[in-house]
C-alpha atoms as a PDB file:
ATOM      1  CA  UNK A   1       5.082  32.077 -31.197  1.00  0.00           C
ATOM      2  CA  UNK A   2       8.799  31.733 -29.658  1.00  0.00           C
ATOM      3  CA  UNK A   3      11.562  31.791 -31.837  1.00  0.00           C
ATOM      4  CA  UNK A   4      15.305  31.489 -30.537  1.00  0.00           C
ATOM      5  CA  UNK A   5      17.949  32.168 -32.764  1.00  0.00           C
ATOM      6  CA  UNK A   6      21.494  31.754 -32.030  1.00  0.00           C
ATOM      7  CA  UNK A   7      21.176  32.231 -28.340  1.00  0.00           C
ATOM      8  CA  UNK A   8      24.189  32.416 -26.972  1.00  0.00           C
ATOM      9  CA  UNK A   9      24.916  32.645 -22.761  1.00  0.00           C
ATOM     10  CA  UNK A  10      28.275  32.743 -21.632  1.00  0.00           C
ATOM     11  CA  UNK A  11      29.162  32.851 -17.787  1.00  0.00           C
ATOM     12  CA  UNK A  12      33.212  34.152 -18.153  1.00  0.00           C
ATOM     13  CA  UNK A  13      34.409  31.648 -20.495  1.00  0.00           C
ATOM     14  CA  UNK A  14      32.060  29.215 -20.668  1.00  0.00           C
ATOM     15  CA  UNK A  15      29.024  29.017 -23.145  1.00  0.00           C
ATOM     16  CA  UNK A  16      26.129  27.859 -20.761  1.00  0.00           C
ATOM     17  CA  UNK A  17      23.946  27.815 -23.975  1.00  0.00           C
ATOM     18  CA  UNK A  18      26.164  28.064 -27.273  1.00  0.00           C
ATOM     19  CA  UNK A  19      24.461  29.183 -31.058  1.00  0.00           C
ATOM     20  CA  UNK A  20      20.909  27.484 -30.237  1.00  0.00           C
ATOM     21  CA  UNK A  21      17.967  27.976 -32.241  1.00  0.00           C
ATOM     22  CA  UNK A  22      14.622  26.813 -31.813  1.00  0.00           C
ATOM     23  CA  UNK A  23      10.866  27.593 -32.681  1.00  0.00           C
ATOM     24  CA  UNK A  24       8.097  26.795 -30.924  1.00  0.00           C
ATOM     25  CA  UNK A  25       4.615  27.380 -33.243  1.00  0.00           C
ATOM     26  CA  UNK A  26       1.234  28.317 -31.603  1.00  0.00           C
ATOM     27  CA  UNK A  27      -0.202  25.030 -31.188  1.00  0.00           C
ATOM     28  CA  UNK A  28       2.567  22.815 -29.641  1.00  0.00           C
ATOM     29  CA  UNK A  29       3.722  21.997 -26.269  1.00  0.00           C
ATOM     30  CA  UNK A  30       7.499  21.835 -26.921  1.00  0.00           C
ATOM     31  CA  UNK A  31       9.252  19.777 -24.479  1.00  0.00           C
ATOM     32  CA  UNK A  32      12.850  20.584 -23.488  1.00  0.00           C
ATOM     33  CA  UNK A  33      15.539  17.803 -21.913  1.00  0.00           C
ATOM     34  CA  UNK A  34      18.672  17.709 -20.665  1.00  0.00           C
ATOM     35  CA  UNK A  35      20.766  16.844 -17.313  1.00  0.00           C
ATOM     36  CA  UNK A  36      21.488  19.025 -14.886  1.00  0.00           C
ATOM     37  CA  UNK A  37      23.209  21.809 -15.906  1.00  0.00           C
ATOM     38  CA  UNK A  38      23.139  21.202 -19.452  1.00  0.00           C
ATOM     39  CA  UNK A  39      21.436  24.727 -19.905  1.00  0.00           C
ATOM     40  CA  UNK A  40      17.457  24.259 -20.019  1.00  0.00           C
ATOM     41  CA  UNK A  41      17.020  27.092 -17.094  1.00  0.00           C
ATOM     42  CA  UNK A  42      19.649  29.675 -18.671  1.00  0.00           C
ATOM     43  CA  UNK A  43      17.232  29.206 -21.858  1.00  0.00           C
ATOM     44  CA  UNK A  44      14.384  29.848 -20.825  1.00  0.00           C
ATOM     45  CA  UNK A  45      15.280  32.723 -17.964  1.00  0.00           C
ATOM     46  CA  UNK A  46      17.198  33.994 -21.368  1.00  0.00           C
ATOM     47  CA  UNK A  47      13.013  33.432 -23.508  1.00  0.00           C
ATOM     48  CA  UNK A  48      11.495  35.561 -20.347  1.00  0.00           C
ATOM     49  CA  UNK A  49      14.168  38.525 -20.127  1.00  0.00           C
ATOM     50  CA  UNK A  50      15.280  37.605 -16.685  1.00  0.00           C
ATOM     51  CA  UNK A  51      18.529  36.812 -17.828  1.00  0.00           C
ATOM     52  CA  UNK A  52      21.059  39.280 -20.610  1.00  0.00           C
ATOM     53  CA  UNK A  53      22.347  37.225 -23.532  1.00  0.00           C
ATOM     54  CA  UNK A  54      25.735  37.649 -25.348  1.00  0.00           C
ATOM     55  CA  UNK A  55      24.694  36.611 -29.146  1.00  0.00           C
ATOM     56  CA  UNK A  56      21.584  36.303 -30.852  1.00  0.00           C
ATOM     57  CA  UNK A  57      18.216  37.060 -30.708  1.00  0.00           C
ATOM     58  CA  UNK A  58      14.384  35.808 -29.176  1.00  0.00           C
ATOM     59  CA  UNK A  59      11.680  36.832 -30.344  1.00  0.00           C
ATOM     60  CA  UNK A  60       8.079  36.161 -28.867  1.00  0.00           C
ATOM     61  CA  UNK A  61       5.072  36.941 -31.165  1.00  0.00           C
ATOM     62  CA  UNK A  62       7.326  38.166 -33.719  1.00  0.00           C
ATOM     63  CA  UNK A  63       8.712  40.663 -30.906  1.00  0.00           C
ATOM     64  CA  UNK A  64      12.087  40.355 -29.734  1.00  0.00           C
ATOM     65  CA  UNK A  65      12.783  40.836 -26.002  1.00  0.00           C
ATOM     66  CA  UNK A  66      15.627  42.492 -26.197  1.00  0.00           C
ATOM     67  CA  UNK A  67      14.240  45.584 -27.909  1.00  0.00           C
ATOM     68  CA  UNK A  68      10.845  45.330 -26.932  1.00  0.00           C
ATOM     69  CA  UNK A  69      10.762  43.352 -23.475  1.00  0.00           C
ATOM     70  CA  UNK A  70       6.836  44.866 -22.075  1.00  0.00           C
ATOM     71  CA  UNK A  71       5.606  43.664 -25.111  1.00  0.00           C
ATOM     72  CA  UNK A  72       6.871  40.431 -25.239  1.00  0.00           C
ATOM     73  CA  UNK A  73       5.957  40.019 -21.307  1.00  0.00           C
ATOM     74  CA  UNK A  74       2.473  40.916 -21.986  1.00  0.00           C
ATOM     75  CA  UNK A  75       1.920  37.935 -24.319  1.00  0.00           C
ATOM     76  CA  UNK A  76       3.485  35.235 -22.043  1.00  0.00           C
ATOM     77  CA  UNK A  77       4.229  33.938 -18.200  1.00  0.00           C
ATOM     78  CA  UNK A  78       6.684  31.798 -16.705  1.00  0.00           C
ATOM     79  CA  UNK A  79       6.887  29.428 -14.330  1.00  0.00           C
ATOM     80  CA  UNK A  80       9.783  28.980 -12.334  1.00  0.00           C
ATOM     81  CA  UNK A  81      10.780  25.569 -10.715  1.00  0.00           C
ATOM     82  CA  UNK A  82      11.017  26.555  -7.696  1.00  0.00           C
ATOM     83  CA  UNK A  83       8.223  29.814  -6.892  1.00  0.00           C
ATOM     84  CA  UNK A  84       9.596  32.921  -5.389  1.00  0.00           C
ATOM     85  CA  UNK A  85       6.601  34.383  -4.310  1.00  0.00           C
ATOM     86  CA  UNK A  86       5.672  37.613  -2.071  1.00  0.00           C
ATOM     87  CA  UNK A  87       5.156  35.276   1.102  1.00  0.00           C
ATOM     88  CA  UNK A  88       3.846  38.456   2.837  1.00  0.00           C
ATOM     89  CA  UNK A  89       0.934  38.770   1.033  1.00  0.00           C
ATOM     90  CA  UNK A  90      -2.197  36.221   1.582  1.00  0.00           C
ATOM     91  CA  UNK A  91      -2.817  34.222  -1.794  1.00  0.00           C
ATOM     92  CA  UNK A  92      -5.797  36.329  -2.860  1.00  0.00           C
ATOM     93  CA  UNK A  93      -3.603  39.737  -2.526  1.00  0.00           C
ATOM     94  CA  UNK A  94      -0.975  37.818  -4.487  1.00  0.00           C
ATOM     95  CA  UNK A  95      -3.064  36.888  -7.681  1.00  0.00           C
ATOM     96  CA  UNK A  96      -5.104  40.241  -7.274  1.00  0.00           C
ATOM     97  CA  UNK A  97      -1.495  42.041  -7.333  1.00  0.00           C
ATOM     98  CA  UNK A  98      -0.697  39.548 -10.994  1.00  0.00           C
ATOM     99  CA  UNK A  99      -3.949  40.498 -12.053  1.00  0.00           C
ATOM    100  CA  UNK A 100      -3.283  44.305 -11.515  1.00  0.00           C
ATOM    101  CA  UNK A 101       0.223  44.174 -13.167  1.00  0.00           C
ATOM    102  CA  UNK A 102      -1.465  42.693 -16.055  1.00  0.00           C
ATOM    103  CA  UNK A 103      -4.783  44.968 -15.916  1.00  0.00           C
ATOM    104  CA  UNK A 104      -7.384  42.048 -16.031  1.00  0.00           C
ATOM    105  CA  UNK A 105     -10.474  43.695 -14.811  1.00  0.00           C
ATOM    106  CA  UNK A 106     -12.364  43.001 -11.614  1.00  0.00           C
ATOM    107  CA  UNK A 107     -14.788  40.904 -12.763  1.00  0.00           C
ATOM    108  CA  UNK A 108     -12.935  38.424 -15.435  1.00  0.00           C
ATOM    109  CA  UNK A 109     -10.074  38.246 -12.976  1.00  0.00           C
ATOM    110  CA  UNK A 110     -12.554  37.197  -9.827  1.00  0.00           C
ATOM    111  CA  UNK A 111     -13.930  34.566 -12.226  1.00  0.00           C
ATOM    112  CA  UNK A 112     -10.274  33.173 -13.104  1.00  0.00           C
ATOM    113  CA  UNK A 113      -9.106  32.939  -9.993  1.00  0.00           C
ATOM    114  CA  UNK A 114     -12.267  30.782  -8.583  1.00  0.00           C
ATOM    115  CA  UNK A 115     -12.099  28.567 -11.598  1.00  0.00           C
ATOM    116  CA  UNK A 116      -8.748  27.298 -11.092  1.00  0.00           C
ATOM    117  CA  UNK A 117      -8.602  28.098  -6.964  1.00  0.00           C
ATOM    118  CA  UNK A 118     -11.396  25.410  -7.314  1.00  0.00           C
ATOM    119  CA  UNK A 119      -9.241  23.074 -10.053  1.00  0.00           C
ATOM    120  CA  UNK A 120      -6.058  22.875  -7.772  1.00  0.00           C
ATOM    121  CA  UNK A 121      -8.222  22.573  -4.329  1.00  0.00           C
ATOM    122  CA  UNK A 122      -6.838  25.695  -2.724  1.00  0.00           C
ATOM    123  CA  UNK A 123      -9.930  27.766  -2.572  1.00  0.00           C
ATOM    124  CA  UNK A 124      -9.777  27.789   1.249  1.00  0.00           C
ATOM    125  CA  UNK A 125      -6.154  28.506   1.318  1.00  0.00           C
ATOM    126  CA  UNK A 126      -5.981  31.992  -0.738  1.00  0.00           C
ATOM    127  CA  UNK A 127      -6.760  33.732   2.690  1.00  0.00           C
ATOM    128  CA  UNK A 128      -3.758  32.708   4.471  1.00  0.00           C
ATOM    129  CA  UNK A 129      -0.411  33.887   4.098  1.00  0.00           C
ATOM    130  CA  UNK A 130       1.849  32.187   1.251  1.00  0.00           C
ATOM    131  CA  UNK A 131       4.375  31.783   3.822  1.00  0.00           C
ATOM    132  CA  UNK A 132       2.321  28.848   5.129  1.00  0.00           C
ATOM    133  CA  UNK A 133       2.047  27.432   1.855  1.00  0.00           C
ATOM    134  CA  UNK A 134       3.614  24.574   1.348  1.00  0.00           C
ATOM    135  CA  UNK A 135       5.971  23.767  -2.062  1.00  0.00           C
ATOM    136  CA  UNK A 136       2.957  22.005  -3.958  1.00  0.00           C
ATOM    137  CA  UNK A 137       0.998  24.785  -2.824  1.00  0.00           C
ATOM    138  CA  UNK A 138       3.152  27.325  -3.928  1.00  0.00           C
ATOM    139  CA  UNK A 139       3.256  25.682  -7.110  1.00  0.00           C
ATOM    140  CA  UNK A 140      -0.066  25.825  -7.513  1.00  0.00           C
ATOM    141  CA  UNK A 141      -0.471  29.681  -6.690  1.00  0.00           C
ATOM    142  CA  UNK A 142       2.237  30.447  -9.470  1.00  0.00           C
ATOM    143  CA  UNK A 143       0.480  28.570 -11.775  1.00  0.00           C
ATOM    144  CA  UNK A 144      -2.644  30.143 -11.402  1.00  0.00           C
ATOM    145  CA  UNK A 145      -1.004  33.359 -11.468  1.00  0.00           C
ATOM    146  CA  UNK A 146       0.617  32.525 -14.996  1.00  0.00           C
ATOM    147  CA  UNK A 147      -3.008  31.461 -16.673  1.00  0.00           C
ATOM    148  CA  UNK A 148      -5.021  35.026 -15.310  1.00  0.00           C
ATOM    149  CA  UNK A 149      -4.197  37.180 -18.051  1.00  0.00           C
ATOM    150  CA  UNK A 150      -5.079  34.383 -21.167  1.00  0.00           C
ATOM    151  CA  UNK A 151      -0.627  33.975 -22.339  1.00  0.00           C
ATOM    152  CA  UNK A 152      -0.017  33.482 -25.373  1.00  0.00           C
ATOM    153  CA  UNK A 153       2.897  31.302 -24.529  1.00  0.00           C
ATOM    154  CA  UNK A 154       3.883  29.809 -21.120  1.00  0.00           C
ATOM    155  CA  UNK A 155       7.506  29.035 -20.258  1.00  0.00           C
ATOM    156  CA  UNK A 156       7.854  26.626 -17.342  1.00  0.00           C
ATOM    157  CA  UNK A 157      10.836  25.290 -15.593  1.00  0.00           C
ATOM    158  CA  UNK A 158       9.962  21.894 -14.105  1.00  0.00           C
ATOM    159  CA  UNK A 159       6.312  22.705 -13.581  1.00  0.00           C
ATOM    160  CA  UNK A 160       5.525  18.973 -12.135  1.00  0.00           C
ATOM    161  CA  UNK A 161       7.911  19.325  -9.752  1.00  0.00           C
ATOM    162  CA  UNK A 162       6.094  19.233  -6.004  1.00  0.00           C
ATOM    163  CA  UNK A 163       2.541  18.461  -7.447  1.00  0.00           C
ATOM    164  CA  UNK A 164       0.676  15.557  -6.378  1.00  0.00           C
ATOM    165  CA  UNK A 165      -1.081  13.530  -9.115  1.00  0.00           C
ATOM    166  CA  UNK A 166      -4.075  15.381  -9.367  1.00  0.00           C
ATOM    167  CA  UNK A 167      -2.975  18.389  -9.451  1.00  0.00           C
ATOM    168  CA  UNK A 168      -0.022  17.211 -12.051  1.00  0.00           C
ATOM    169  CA  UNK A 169      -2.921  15.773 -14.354  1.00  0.00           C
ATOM    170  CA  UNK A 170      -4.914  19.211 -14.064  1.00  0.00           C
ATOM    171  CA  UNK A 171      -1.242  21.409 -15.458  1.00  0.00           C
ATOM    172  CA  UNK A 172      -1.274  18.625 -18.594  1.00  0.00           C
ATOM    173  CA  UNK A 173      -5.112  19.181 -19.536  1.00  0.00           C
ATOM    174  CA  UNK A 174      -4.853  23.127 -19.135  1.00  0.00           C
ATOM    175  CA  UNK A 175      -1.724  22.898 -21.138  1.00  0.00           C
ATOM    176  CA  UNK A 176      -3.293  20.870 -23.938  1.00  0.00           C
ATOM    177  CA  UNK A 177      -6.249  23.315 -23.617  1.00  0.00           C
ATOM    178  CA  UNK A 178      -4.101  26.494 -23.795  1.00  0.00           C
ATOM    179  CA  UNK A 179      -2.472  24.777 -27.191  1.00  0.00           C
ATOM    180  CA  UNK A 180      -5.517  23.799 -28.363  1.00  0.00           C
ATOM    181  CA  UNK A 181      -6.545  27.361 -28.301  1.00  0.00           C
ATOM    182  CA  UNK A 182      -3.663  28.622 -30.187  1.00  0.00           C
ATOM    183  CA  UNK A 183      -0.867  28.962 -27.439  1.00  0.00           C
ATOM    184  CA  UNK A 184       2.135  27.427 -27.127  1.00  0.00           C
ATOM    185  CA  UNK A 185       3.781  26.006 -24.201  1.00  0.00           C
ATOM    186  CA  UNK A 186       7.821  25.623 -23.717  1.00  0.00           C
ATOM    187  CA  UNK A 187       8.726  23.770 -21.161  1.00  0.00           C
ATOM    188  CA  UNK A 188      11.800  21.610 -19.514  1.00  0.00           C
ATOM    189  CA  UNK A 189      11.212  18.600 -17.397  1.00  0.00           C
ATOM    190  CA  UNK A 190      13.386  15.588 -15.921  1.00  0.00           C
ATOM    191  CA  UNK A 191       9.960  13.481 -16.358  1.00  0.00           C
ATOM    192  CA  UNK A 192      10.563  11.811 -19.462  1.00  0.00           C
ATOM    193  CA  UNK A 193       7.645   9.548 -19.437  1.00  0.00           C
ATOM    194  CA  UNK A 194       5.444  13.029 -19.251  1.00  0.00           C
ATOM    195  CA  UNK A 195       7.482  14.417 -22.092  1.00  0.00           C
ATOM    196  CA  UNK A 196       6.978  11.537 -24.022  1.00  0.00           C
ATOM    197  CA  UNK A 197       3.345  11.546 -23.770  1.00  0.00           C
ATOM    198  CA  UNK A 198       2.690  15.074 -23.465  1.00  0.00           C
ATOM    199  CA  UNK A 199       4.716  16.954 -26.274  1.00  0.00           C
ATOM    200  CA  UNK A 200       4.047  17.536 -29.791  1.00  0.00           C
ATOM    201  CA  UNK A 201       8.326  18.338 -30.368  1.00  0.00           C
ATOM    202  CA  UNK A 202      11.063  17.739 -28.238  1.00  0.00           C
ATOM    203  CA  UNK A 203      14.733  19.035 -28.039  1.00  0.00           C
ATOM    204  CA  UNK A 204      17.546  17.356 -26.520  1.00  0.00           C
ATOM    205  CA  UNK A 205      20.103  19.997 -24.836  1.00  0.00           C
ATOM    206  CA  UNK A 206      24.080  19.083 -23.920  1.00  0.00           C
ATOM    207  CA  UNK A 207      26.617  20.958 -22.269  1.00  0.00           C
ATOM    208  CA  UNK A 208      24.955  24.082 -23.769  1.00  0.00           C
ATOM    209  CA  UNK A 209      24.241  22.660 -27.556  1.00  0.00           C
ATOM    210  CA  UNK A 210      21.358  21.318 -29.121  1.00  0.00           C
ATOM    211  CA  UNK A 211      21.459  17.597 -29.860  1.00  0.00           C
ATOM    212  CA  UNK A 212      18.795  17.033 -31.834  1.00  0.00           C
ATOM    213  CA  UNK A 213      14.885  18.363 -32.048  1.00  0.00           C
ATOM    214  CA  UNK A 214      11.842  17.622 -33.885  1.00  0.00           C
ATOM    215  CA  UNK A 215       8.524  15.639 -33.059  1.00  0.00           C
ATOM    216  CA  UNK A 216       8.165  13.080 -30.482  1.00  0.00           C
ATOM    217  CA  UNK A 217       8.246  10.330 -33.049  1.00  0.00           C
ATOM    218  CA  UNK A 218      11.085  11.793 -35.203  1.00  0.00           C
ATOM    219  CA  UNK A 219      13.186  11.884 -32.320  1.00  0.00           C
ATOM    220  CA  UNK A 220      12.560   8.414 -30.200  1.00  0.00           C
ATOM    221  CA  UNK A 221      11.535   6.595 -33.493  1.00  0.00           C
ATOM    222  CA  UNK A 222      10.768   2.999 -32.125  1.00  0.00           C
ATOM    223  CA  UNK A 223      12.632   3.447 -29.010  1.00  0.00           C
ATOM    224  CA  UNK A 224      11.562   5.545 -25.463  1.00  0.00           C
ATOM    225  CA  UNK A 225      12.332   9.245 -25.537  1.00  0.00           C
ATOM    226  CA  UNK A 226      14.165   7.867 -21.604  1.00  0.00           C
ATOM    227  CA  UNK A 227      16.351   5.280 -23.902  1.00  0.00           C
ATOM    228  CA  UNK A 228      17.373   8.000 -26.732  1.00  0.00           C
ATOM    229  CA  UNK A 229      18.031  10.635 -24.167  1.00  0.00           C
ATOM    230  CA  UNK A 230      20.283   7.695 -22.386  1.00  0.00           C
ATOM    231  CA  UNK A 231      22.173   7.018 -25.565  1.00  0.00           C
ATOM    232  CA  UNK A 232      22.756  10.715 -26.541  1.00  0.00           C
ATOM    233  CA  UNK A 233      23.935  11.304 -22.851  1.00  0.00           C
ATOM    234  CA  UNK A 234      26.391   9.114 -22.513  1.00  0.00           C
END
């Protein structure tokens, strides 16, 4: 489903992300670690064409988003850490304006948007203006944006990050749904204890390189995914 080869990001001198390669197969969630500043973000803004890349290629559905960007955007959505949304618009206009980008018709999209509206408790919210949203709130607005138009794949940066437990618990069942399905789900997180619950593979990210990837169990063995990504840190 997502396939990085060789990615390489370099800001001047420095490689932010240097000759990584990674493949994330319908079916998994695919969990993806490292400190701050280690890389994770330029990755996956690199995976959604937000950001240019000096070396290598991505390809999404066998597509690569260099040469063929629409397509690859039509079979995935991302989710940003921190949700940039059009806080003019009330939250209906905003997922009817995803919806339209994406040309879900009227009547699937109306039945999306009150199935998860009702699953994150924001129903009565999506009149008001996302400028009165709070974070969690905004979070949950982006997310359902991301799931109206069925991805494929769903990148997310951090996508626990402002959530309170309920609503946290409702983004792992949909993503376990969504893989279930067929999808796949790539995703970074400082939450190790989700990680190490959640994911069917997990890669370890340094100063821009890739430490070391594979499933949960080939990776933390006996140990904690928290205590191996400890030990490879320091």
């Amino acid at each position: 489903m997502l396939k990085i080869e060789h990615l390489t990001k370099k800001y001047g001198d420095k490689a932010a992300v240097d000759d990584l390669s990674l493949h994330i197969e319908p079916g998994q969630i695919y969990g993806f670690i490292g400190h701050n500043g280690a890389g994770k973000t330029t990755t996956l803004k690199s995976c959604t064409g937000i950001l240019k890349f000096d070396e290598g290629e991505i390809y999404i559905g066998g597509k690569s988003i260099k040469t063929d960007p629409l397509a690859c955007k039509k079979l995935m959505a991302y989710i940003p850490d921190n949700p940039d949304l059009y806080e003019f618009y009330t939250g209906i206009k905003y997922l009817n304006f995803v919806a339209n980008i994406y040309g879900v018709p009227a009547g699937v999209r109306d039945e999306k948007i009150k199935k998860y509206a009702d699953m994150f408790e924001i129903t009565e919210d999506l009149a008001s203006l996302v400028s009165s949203y709070s974070h969690g709130m905004k979070q949950k607005l982006a997310i359902i944006g991301a799931l109206i138009h069925d991805p494929k794949l769903i990148i997310m940066d951090e996508p626990f990050v402002g959530l309170d437990p309920k609503a946290a618990f409702t983004v792992k069942t949909l993503m376990r749904e969504l893989c279930d399905m067929g999808g796949a789900i790539f995703f970074s997180t400082h939450v190790l204890e989700v990680a190490e619950k959640l994911c069917d593979r997990v890669a370890i990210i340094k100063s821009g390189r890739l430490v070391v990837s594979g499933t949960m169990e080939e990776v933390k063995g006996d140990e904690s995914l928290e205590s191996v990504f400890l030990e490879l840190e320091a």
